[in-house]
Protein backbone atom coordinates (compact mmCIF):
# COMPACT_ATOMS: atom_id res chain seq x y z
CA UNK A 1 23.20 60.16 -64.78
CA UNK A 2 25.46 58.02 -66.60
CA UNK A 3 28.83 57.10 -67.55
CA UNK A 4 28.64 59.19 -71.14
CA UNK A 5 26.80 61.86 -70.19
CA UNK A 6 29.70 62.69 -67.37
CA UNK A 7 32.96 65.19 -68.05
CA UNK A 8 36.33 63.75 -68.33
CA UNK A 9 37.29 64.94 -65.01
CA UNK A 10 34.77 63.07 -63.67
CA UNK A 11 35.36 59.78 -65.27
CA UNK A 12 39.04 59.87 -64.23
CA UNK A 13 37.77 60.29 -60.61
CA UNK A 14 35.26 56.99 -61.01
CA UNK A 15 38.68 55.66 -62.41
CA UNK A 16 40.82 55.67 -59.76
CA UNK A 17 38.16 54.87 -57.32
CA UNK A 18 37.44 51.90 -59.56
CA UNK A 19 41.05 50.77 -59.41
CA UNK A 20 40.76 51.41 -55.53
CA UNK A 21 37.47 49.35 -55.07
CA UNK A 22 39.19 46.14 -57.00
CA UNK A 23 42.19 46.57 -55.17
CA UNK A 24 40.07 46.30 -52.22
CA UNK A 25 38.41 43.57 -53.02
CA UNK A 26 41.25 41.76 -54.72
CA UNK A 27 42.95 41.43 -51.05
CA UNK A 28 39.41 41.15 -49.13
CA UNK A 29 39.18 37.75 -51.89
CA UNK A 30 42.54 36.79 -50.85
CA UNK A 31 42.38 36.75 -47.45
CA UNK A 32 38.94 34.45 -47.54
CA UNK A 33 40.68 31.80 -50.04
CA UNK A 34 44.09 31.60 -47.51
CA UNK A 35 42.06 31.52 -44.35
CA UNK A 36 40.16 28.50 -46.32
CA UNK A 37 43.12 26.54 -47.93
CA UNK A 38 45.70 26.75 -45.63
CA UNK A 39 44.83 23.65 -43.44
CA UNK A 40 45.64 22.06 -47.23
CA UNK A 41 48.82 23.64 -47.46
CA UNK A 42 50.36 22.13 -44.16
CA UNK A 43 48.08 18.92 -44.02
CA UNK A 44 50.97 16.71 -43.19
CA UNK A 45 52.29 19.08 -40.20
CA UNK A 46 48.94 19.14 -38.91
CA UNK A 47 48.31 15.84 -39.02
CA UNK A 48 51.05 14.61 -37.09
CA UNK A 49 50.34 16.84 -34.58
CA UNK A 50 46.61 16.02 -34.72
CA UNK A 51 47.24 12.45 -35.25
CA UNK A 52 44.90 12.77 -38.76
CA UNK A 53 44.76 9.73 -41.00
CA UNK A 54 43.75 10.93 -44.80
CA UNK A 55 40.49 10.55 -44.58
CA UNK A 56 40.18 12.60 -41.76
CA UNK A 57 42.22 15.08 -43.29
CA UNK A 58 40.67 15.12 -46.38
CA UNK A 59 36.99 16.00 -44.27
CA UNK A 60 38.55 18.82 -42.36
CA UNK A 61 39.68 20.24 -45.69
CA UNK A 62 36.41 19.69 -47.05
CA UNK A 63 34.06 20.32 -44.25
CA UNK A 64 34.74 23.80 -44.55
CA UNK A 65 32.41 24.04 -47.75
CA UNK A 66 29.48 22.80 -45.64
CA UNK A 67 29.20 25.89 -43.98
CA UNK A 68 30.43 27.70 -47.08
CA UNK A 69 26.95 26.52 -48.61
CA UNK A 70 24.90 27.54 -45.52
CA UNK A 71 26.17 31.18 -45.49
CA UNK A 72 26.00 31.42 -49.39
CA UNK A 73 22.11 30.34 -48.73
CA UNK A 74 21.94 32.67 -45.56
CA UNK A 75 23.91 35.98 -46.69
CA UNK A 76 22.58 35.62 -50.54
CA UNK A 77 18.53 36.85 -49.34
CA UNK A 78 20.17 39.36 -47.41
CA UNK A 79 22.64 40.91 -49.48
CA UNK A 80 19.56 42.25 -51.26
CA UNK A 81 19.10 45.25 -48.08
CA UNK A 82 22.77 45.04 -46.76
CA UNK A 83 25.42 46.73 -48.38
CA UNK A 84 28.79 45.63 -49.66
CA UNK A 85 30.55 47.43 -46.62
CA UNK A 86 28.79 45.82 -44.13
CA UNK A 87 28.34 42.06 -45.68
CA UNK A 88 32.69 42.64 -46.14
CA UNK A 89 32.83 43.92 -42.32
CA UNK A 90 31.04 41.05 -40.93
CA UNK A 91 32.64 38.26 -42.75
CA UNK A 92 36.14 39.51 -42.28
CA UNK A 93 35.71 39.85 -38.36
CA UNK A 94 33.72 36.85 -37.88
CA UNK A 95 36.48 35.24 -40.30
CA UNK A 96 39.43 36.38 -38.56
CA UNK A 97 38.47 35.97 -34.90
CA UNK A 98 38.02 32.49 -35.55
CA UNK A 99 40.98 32.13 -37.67
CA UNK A 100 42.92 33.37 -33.96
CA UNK A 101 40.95 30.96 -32.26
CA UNK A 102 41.80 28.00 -34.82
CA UNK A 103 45.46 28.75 -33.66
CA UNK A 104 45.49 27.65 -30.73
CA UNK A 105 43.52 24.09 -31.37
CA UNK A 106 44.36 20.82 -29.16
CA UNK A 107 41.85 17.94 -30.86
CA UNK A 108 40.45 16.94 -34.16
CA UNK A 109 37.00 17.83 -32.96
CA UNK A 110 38.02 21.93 -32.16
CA UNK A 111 39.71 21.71 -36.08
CA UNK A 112 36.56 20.44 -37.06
CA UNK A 113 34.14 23.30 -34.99
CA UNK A 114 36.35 26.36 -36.00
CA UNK A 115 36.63 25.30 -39.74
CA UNK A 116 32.58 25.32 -39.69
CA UNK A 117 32.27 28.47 -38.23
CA UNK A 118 34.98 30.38 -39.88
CA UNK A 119 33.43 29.11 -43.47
CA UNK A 120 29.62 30.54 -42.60
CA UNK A 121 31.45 34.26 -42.52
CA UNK A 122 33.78 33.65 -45.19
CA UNK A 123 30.59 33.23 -47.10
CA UNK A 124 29.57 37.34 -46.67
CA UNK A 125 32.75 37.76 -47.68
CA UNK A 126 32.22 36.26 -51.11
CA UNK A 127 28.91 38.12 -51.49
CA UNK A 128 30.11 41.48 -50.48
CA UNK A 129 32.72 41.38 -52.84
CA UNK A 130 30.88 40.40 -55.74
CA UNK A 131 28.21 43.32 -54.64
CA UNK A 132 31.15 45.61 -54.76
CA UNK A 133 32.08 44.89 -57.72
CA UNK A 134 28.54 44.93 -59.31
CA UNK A 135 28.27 48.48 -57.91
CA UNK A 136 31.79 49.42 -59.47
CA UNK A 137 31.77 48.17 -62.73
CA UNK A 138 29.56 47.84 -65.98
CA UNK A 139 28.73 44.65 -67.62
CA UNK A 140 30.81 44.86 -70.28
CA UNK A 141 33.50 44.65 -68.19
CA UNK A 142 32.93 42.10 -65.69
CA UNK A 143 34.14 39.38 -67.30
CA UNK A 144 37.68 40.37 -66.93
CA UNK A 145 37.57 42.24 -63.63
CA UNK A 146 35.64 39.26 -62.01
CA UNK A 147 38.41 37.38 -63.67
CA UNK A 148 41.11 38.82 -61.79
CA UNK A 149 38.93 38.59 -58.31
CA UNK A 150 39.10 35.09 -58.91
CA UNK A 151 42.43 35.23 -59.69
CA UNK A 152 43.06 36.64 -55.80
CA UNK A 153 41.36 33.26 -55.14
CA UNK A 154 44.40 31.07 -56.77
CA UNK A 155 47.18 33.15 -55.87
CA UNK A 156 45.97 33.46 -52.27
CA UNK A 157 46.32 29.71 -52.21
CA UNK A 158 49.63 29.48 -54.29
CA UNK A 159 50.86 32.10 -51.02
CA UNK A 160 49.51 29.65 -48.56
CA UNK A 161 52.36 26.98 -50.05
CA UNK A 162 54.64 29.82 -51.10
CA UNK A 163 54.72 30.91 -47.67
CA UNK A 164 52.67 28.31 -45.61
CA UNK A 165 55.32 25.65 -46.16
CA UNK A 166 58.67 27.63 -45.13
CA UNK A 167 56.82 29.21 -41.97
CA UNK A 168 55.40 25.73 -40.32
CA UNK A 169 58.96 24.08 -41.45
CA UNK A 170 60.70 27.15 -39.53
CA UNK A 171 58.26 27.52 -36.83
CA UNK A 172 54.85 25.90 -36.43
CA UNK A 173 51.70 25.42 -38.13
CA UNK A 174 50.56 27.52 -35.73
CA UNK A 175 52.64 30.43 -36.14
CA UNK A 176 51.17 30.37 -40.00
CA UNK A 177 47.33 30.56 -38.87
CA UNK A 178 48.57 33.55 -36.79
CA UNK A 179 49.67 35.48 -39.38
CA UNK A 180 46.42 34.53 -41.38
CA UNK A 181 43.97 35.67 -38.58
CA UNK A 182 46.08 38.77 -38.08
CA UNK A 183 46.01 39.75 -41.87
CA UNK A 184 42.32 39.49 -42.33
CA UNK A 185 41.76 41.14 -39.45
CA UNK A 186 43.57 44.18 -40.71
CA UNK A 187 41.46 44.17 -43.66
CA UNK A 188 38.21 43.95 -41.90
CA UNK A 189 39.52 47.62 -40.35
CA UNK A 190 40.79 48.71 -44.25
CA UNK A 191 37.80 48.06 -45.33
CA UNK A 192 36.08 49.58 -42.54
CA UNK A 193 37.59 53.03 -43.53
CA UNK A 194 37.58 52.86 -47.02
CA UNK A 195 34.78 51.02 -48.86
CA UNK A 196 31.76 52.90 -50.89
CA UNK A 197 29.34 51.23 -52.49
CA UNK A 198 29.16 52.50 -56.14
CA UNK A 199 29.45 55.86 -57.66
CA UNK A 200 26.34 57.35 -55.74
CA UNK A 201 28.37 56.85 -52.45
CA UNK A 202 31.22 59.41 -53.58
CA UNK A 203 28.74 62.43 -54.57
CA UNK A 204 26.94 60.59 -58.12
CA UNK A 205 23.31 60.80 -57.16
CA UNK A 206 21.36 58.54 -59.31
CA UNK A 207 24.44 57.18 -61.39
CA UNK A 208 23.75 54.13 -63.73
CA UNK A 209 26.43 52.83 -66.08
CA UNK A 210 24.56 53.15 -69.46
CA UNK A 211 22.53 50.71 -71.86
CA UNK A 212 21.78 48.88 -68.89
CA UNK A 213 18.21 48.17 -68.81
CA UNK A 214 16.35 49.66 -65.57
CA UNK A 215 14.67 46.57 -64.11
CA UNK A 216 12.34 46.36 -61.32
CA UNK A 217 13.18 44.77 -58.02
CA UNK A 218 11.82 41.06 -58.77
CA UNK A 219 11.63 38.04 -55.72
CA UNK A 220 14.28 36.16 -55.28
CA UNK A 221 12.36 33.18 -56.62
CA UNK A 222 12.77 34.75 -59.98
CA UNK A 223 16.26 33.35 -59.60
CA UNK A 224 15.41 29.83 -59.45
CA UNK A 225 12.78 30.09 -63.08
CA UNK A 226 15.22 29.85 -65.45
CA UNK A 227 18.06 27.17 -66.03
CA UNK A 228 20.87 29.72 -65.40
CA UNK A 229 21.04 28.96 -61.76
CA UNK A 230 21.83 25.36 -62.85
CA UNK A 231 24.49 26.42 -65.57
CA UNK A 232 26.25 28.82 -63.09
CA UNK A 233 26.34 26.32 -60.40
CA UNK A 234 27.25 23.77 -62.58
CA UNK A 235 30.41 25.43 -64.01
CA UNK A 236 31.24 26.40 -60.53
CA UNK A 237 31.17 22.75 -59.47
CA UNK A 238 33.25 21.99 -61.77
CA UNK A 239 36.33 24.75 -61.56
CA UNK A 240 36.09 24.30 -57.90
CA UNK A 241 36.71 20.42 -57.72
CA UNK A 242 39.12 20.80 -60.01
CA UNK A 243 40.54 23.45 -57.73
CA UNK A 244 39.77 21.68 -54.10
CA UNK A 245 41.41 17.86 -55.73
CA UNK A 246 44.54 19.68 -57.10
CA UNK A 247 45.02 22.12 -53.94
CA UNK A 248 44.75 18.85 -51.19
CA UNK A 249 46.05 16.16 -52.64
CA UNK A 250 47.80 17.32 -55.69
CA UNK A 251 51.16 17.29 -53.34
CA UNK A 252 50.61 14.52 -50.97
CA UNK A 253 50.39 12.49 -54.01
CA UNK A 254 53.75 13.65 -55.87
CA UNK A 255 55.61 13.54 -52.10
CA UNK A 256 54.28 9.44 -51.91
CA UNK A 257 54.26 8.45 -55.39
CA UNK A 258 57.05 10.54 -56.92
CA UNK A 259 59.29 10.75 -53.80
CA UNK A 260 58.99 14.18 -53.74
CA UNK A 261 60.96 15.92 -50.95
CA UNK A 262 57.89 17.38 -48.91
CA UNK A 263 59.99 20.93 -48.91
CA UNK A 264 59.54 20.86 -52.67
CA UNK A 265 55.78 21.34 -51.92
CA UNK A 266 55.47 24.73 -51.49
CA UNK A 267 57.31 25.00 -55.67
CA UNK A 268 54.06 22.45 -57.14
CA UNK A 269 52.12 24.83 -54.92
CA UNK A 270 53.19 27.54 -55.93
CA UNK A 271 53.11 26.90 -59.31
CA UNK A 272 49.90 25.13 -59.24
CA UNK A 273 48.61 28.69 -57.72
CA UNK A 274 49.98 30.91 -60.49
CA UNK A 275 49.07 28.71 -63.00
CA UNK A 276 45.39 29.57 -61.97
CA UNK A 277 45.99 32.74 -61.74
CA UNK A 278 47.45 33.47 -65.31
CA UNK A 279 44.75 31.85 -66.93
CA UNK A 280 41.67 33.02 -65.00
CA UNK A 281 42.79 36.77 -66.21
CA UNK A 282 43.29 35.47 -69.30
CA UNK A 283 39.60 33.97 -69.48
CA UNK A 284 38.12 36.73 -68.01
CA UNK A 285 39.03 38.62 -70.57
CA UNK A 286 38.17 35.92 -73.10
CA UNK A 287 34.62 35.90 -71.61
CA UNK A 288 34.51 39.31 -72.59
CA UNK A 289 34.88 38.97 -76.19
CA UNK A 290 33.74 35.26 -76.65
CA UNK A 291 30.81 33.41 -75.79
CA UNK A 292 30.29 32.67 -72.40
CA UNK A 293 28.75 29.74 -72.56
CA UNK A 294 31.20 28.69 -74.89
CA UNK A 295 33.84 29.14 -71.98
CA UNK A 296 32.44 27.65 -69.37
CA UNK A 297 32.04 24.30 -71.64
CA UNK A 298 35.59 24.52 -72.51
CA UNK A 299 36.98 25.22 -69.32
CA UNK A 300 34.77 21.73 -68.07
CA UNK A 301 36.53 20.13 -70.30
CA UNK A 302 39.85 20.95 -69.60
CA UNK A 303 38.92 20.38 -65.93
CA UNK A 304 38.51 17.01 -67.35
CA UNK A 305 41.63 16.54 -69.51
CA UNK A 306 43.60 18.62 -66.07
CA UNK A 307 42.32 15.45 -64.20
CA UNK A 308 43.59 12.62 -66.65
CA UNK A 309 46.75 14.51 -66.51
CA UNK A 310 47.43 14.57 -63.08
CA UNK A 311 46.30 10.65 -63.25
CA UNK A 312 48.86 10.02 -65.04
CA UNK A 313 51.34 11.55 -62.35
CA UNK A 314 49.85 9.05 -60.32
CA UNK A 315 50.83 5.86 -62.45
CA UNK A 316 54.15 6.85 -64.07
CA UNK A 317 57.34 7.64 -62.81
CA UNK A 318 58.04 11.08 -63.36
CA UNK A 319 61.01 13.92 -62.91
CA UNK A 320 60.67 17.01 -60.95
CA UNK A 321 60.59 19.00 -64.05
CA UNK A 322 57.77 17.31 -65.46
CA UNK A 323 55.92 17.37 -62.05
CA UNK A 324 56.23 21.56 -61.85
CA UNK A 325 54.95 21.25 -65.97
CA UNK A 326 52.45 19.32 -64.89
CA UNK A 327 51.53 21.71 -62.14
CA UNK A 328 51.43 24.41 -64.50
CA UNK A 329 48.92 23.29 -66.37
CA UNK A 330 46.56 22.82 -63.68
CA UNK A 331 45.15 26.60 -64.50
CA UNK A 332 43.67 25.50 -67.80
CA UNK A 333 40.55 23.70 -65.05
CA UNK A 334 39.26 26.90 -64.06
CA UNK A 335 39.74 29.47 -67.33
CA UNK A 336 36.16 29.64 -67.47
CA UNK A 337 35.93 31.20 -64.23
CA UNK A 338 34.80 34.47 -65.30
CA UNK A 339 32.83 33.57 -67.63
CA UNK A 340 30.91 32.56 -64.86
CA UNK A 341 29.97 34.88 -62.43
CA UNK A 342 29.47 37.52 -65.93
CA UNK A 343 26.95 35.76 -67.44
CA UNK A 344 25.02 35.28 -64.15
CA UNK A 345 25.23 38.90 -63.81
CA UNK A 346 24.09 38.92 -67.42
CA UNK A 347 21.13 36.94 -66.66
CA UNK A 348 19.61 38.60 -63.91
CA UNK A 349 19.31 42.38 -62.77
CA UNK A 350 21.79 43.58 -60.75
CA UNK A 351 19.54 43.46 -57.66
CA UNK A 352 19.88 40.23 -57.62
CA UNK A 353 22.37 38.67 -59.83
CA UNK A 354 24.94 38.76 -56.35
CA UNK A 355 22.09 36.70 -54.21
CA UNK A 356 22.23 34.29 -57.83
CA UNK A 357 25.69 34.41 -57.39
CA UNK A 358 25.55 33.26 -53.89
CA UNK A 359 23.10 30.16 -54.57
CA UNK A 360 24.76 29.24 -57.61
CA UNK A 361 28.17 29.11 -55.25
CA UNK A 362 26.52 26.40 -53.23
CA UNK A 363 27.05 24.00 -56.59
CA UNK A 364 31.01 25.09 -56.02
CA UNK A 365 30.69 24.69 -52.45
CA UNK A 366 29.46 21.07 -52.54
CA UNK A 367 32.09 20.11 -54.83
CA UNK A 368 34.92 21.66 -52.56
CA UNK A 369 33.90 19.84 -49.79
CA UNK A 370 33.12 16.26 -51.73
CA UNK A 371 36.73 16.44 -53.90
CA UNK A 372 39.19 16.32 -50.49
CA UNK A 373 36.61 13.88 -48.24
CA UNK A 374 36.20 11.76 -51.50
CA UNK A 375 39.83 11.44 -52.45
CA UNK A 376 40.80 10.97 -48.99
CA UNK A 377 38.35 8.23 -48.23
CA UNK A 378 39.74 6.61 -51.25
CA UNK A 379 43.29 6.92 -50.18
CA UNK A 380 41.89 6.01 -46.73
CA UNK A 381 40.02 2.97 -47.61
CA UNK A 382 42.47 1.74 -50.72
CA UNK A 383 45.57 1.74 -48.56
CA UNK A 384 47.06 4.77 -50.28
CA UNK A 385 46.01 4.37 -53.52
CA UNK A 386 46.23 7.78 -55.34
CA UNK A 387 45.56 6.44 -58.76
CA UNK A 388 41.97 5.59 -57.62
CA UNK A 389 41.29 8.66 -56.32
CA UNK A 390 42.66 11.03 -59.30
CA UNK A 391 40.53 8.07 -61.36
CA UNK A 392 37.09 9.50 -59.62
CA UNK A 393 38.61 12.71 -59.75
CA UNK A 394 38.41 12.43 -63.40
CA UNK A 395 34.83 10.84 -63.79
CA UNK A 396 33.51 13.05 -61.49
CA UNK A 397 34.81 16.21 -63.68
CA UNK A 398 33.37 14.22 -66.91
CA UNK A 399 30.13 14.20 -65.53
CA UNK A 400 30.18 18.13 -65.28
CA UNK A 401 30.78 18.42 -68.79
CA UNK A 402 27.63 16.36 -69.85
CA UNK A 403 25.60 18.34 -67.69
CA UNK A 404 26.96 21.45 -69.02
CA UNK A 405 27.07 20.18 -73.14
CA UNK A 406 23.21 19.74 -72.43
CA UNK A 407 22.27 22.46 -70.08
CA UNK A 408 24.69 25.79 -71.67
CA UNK A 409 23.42 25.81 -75.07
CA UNK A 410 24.49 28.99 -76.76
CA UNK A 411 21.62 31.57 -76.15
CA UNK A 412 23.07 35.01 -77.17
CA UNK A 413 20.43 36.03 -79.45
CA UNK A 414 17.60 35.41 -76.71
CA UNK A 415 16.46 37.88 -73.78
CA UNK A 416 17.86 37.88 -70.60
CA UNK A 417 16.17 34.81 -68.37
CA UNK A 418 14.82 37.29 -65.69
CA UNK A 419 12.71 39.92 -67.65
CA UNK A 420 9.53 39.69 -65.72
CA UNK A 421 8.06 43.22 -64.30
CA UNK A 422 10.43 45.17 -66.34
């Protein structure tokens, strides 16, 4: 059964379950970002009340990933046999009882413990969703729809400072995690209720989107035989310290070297988070009707050039106007972002393009926990020096684009990298 060979009546109904299903996972993608970056929107609260220097600060943004990159490894095998409903159900429980927990932390050590635990189940989270969305939607269209899943990513974060800021200045920092745990808990139950799989779940025995070739169910070792795995995690590593450096330090920086009124943090947030948004939906649908490859080498290097620019905001004296342009052009890091997670799932069957997914996320993972420790030991060790750490900020994100200039070479007229036992 596929998509051509089915009446218009039909189609309309895999339509609105479509628009359902990305809704869905839109939110569920929301929720795991905001749980993750919200200790970076209200670092300075926090700190005070934790007595956190910026190098401790900058770990407990960044430790996070570690366990990010152990659940990616854990869930990715296993999302192979589980299905999207139940790798969602897990992560968004396990998530949001320890986001309720994290409220109500007394020491730097607790912070530390909850922040490890919460980021092993945000990890299913990822996973499920991209499974999801695999089971929802055809290749040739995953470029933008991943696109805009991302794009719950950024503006999750841009609502952490949005709304982060004005809550822990009215109330606490505490009162904020509340309302985090609380929301992703209620998804965990949406979810719960309303989730199917694909097409075959909602009476579409046998349904396969057409001219997608029927591969056989290869080992995950396939994954790891061609030089994909290193491309996607490579252009992952790069969006994502591009996205980690900005989000943490991005506004500590304008508040000490631009005298920023720390209030006006949640409008360089804010902005900062929209920015991403617009122009991840705008490359996923670039990735769609452009190279791929192409895209992820361009959006390295305007990770790169997004790094020198924010440099400069760290040298120069600057007005608030050009501080919120400045922030606005911190989307251009991550346009590639689509461009992605499509060609991995271009690569590699769909059985297991979301456990390639998953392992190539550990690359992105790394780099969100090295960019805040990094910087912050930098800051830490310099004296509060924020030119030196937007200065490795920058290096680190020119090194990506080497790696990726060698490694991405423009393939399109070759076979897919996994074709064995088809």
């Amino acid at each position: 059964m596929h998509w051509t060979t089915l009446s218009e009546s039909d189609r309309a109904r895999i339509g609105r379950w479509q628009k359902w299903m990305l809704a869905l996972a839109f939110v569920c993608e929301m929720f795991l970002a905001a749980d993750w970056y919200a200790f970076a929107a209200v670092i300075p609260w926090i700190s005070q009340t934790l007595n956190l220097n910026p190098e401790q600060a900058g770990l407990a943004q960044g430790i996070f990933a570690v366990t990010v990159g152990i659940g990616m490894v854990a869930w990715s095998p296993l999302s192979r046999n589980m299905s999207a409903r139940s790798l969602l159900l897990i992560g968004l429980v396990g998530t949001g009882i320890g986001m309720v927990l994290q409220v109500f932390v007394q020491s730097y050590a607790q912070l530390l413990a909850l922040r490890l635990i919460i980021g092993f189940f945000d990890a299913a989270i990822f996973i499920g969703n991209m499974k999801l969305i695999f089971g929802w939607f055809p290749q040739w269209r995953r470029g933008a729809v991943v696109g805009m899943i991302l794009a719950a990513y950024s503006l999750a974060i841009t609502m952490d400072f949005a709304m982060g800021i004005p809550l822990t200045l009215a109330t606490s920092w505490r009162h904020f995690f509340a309302v985090l745990a609380a929301g992703t808990l209620i998804v965990a139950v949406l979810d719960a209720i309303f989730v199917k799989a694909g097409p075959a779940e909602i009476g579409y025995a046998g349904f396969a989107w057409e001219n997608e070739p029927a591969r056989a169910h290869l080992p995950v070792t396939e994954i790891f035989k061609s030089k994909w795995i290193a491309v996607g995690g490579l252009g992952i590593a790069a969006c994502t310290f591009a996205l980690s450096g900005t989000a943490t330090w991005v506004v500590p920086a304008f508040i000490t070297v631009q005298h920023m009124p720390p209030a006006s943090g949640a409008i360089i947030g804010t902005v900062m988070g929209l920015s991403q948004v617009l122009f991840l939906i705008i490359g996923g649908y670039m990735a769609d009707n452009m190279g791929k490859t192409f895209m992820i080498k361009l959006s390295a290097l305007l990770a790169t050039l997004t790094a020198i620019l924010f440099l400069t905001s760290t040298v120069y004296e600057m007005s608030f106007l050009a501080l919120v342009a400045y922030a606005a052009l911190s989307g251009l890091a991550v346009l590639g972002g689509g461009a992605i997670f499509s060609l991995m799932s271009e690569k590699y069957p769909d059985t297991l393009a979301p456990a390639a997914i998953g392992y190539s996320e550990v690359f992105g993972i790394l780099a969100s926990f090295a960019a805040p420790w990094s910087m912050g030991a930098i800051i830490h060790a310099t004296g509060g020096s924020f030119p030196a750490a937007f200065v490795l900020f920058a290096a680190v994100e020119a090194g990506f684009l080497v790696l990726l200039l060698v490694l991405a070479r423009d393939t399109t007229r070759m076979p897919s990298a996994v074709t064995a036992a088809e």
